[in-house]
C-alpha atoms as a PDB file:
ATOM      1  CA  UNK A   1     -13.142  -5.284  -4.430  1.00  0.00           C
ATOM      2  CA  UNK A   2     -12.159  -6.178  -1.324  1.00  0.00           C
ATOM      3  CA  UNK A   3      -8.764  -4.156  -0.652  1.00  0.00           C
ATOM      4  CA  UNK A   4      -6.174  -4.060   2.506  1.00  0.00           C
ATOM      5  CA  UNK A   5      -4.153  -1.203   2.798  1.00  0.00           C
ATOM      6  CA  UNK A   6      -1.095  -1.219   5.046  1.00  0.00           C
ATOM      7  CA  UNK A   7       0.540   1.971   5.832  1.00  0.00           C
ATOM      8  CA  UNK A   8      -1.907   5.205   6.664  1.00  0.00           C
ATOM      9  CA  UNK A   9       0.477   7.914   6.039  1.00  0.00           C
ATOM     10  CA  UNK A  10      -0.695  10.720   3.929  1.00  0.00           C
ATOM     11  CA  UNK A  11      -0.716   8.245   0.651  1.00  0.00           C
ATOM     12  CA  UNK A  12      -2.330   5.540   2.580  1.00  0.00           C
ATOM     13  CA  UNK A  13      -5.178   7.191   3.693  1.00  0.00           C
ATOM     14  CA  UNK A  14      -5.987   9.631   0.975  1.00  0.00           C
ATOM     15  CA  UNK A  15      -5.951   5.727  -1.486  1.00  0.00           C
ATOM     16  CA  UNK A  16      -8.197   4.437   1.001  1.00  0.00           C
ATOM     17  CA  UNK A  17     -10.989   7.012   1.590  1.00  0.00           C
ATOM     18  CA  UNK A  18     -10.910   7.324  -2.374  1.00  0.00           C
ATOM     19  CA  UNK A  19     -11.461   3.376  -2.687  1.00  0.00           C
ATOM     20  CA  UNK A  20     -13.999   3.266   0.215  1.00  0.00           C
ATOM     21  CA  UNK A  21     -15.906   6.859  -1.588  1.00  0.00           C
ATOM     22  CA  UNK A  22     -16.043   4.489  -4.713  1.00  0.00           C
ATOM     23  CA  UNK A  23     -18.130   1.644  -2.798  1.00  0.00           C
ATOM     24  CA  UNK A  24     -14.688  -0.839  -2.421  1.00  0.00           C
ATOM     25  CA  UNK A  25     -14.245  -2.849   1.000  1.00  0.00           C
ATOM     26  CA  UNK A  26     -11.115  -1.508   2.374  1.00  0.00           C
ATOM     27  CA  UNK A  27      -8.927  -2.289   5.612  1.00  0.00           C
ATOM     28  CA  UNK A  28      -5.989  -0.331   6.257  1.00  0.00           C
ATOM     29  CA  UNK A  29      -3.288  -1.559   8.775  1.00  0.00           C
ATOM     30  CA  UNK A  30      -0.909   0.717  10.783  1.00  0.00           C
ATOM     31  CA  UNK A  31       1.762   0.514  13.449  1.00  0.00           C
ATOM     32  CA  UNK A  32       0.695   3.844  14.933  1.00  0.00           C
ATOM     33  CA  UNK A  33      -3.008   4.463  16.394  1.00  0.00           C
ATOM     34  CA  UNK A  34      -2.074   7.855  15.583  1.00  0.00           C
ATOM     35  CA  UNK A  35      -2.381   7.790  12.148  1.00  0.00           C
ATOM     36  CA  UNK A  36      -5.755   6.761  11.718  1.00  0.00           C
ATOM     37  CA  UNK A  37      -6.786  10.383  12.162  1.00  0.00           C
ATOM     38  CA  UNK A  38      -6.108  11.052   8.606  1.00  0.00           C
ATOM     39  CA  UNK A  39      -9.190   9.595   7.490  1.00  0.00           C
ATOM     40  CA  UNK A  40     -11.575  11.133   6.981  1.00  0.00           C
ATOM     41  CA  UNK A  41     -14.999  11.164   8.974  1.00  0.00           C
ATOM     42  CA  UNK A  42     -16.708   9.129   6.161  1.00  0.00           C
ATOM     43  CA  UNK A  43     -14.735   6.429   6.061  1.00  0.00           C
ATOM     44  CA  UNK A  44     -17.032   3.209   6.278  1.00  0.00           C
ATOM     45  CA  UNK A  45     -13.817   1.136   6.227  1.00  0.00           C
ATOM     46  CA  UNK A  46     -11.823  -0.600   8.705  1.00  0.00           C
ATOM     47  CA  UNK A  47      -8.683   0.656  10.406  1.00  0.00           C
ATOM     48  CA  UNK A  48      -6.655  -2.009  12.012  1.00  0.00           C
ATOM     49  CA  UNK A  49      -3.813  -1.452  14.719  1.00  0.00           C
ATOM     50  CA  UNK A  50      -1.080  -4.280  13.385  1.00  0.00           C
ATOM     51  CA  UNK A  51       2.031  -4.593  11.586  1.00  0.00           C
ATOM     52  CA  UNK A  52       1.931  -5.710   7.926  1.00  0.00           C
ATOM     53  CA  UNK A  53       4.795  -8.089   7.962  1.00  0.00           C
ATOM     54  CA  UNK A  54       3.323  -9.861  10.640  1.00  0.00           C
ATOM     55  CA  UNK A  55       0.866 -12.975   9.762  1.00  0.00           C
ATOM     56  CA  UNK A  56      -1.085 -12.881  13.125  1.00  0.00           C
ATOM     57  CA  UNK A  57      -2.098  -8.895  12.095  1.00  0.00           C
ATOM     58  CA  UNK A  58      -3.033  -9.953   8.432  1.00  0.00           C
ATOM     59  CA  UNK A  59      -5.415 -13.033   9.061  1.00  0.00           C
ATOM     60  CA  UNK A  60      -6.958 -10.194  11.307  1.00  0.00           C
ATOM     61  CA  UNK A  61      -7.218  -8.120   8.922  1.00  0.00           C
ATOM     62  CA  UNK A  62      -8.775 -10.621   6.515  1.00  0.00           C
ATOM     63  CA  UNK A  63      -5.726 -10.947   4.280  1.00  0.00           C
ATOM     64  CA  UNK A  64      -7.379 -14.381   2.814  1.00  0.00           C
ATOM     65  CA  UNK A  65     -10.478 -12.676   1.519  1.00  0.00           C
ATOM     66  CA  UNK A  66      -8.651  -9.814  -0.033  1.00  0.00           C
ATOM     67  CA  UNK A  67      -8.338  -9.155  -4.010  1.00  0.00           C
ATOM     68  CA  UNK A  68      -5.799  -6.445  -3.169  1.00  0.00           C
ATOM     69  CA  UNK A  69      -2.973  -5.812  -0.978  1.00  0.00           C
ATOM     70  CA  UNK A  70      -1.001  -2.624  -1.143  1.00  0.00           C
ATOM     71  CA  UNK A  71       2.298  -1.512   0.829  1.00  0.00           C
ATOM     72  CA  UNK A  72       2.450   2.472   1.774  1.00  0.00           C
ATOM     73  CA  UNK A  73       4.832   2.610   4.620  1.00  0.00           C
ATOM     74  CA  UNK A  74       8.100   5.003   4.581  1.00  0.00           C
ATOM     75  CA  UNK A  75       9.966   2.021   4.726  1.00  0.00           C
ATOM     76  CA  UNK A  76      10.967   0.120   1.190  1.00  0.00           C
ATOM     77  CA  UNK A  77      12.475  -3.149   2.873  1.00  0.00           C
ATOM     78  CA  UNK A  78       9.078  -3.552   5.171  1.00  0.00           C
ATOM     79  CA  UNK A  79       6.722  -3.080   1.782  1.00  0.00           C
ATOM     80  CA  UNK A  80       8.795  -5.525   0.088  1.00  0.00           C
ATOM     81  CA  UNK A  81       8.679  -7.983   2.960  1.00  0.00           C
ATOM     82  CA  UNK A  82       4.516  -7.495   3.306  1.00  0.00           C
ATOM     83  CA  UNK A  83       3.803  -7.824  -0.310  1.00  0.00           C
ATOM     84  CA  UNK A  84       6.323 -11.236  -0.840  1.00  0.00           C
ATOM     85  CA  UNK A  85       4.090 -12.273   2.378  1.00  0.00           C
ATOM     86  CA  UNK A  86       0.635 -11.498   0.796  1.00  0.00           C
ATOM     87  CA  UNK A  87       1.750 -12.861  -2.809  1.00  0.00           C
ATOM     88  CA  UNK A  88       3.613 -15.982  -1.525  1.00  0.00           C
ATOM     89  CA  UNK A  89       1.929 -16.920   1.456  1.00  0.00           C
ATOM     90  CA  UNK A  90      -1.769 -15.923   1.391  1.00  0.00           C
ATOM     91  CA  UNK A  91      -2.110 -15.839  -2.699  1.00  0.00           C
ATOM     92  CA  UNK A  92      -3.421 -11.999  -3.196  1.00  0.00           C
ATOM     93  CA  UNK A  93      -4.433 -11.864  -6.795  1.00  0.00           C
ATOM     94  CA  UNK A  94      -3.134  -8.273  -6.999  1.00  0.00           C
ATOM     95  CA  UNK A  95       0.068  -7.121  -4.817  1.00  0.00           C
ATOM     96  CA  UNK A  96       1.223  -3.388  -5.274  1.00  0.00           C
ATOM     97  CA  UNK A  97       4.243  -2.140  -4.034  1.00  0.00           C
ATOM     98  CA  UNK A  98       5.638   1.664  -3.252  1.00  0.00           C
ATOM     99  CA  UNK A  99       9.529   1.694  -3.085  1.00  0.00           C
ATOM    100  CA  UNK A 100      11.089   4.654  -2.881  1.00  0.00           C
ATOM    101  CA  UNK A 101      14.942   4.045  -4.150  1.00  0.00           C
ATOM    102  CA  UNK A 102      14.400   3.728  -8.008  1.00  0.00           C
ATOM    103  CA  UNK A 103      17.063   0.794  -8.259  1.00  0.00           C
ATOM    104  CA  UNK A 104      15.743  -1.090  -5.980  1.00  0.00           C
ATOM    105  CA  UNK A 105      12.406  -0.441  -7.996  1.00  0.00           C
ATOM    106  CA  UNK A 106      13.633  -1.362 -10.924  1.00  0.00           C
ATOM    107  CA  UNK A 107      15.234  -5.284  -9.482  1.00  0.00           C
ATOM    108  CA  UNK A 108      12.202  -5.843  -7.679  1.00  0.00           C
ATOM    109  CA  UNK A 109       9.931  -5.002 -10.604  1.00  0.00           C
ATOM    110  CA  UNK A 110      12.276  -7.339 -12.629  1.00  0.00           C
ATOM    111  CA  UNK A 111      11.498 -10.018  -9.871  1.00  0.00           C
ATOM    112  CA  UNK A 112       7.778 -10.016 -10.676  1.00  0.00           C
ATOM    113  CA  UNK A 113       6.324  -7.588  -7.791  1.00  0.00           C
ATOM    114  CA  UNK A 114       4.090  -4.989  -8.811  1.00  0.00           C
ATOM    115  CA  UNK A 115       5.977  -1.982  -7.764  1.00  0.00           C
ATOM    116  CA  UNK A 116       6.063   2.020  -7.971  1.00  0.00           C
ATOM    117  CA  UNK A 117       8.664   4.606  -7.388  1.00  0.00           C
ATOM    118  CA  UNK A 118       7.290   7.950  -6.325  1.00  0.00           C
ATOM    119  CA  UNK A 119      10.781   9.168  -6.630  1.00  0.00           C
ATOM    120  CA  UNK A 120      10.748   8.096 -10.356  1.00  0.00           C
ATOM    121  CA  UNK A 121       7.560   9.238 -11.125  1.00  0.00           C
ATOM    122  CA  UNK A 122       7.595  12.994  -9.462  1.00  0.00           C
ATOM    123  CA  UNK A 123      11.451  13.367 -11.019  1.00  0.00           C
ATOM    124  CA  UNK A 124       9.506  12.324 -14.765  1.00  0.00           C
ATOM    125  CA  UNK A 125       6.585  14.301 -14.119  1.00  0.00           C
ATOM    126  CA  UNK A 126       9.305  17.478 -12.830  1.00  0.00           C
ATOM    127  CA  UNK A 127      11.045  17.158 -16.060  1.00  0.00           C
ATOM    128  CA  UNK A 128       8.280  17.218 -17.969  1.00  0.00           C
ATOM    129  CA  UNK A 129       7.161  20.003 -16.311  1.00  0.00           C
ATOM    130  CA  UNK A 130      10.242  21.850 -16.798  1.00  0.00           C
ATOM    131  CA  UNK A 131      10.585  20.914 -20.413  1.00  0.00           C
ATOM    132  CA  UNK A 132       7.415  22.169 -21.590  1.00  0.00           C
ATOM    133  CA  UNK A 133       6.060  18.947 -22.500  1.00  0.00           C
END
């Protein structure tokens, strides 16, 4: 698959060496040079300097050819905005989002985006752990 990642925070880059290790074409798309040191040396991928929301920075980073487009930034407004962009306006099969604030999760979800809330799943996965379950 061909994937474009945009965000290379810890989450970011640890999803795209794993995708790249398992033989997928992956971009991933930052605001910060800076971050791009979190991959690791054997990343065969491509790591873009360009801002998600912006259309001139997708079409660089080959938005039309992609069967994936996933949203990893800190900010839940700016992976909202990229992944209406890359459903609406360049047709992305697949469009997964990260959003932090569960209720804005949960609307968004309702809306039709594909969407996950760390905070959600850590708080399950904490009760669990302190239930015994």
């Amino acid at each position: 698959m061909n994937i474009l990642i945009m965000g290379c925070g810890r989450v970011g880059a640890r999803l795209a060496a794993m995708l790249d290790e398992n033989g997928h074409k992956v971009t991933i798309l930052d605001t910060d040079t800076y971050s791009f040191r979190r991959l690791p040396a054997s990343f065969s991928g491509t790591a873009l300097f360009g801002n998600g929301i912006d259309e001139e920075s997708l079409i660089k980073a080959s938005i039309e050819t992609a069967d994936v487009f996933v949203a990893v930034t800190q900010g839940d407004n700016r992976n909202v905005m990229a992944c209406q962009i890359a459903k609406h306006i360049f047709n992305v099969p697949r469009v997964v989002c990260r959003i932090y604030d569960p209720l804005r999760e949960e609307m968004y979800s309702a809306l039709g985006l594909e969407t996950l809330s760390p905070t959600k799943i850590i708080g399950e996965l904490l009760k669990e752990q302190i239930e015994g379950k």
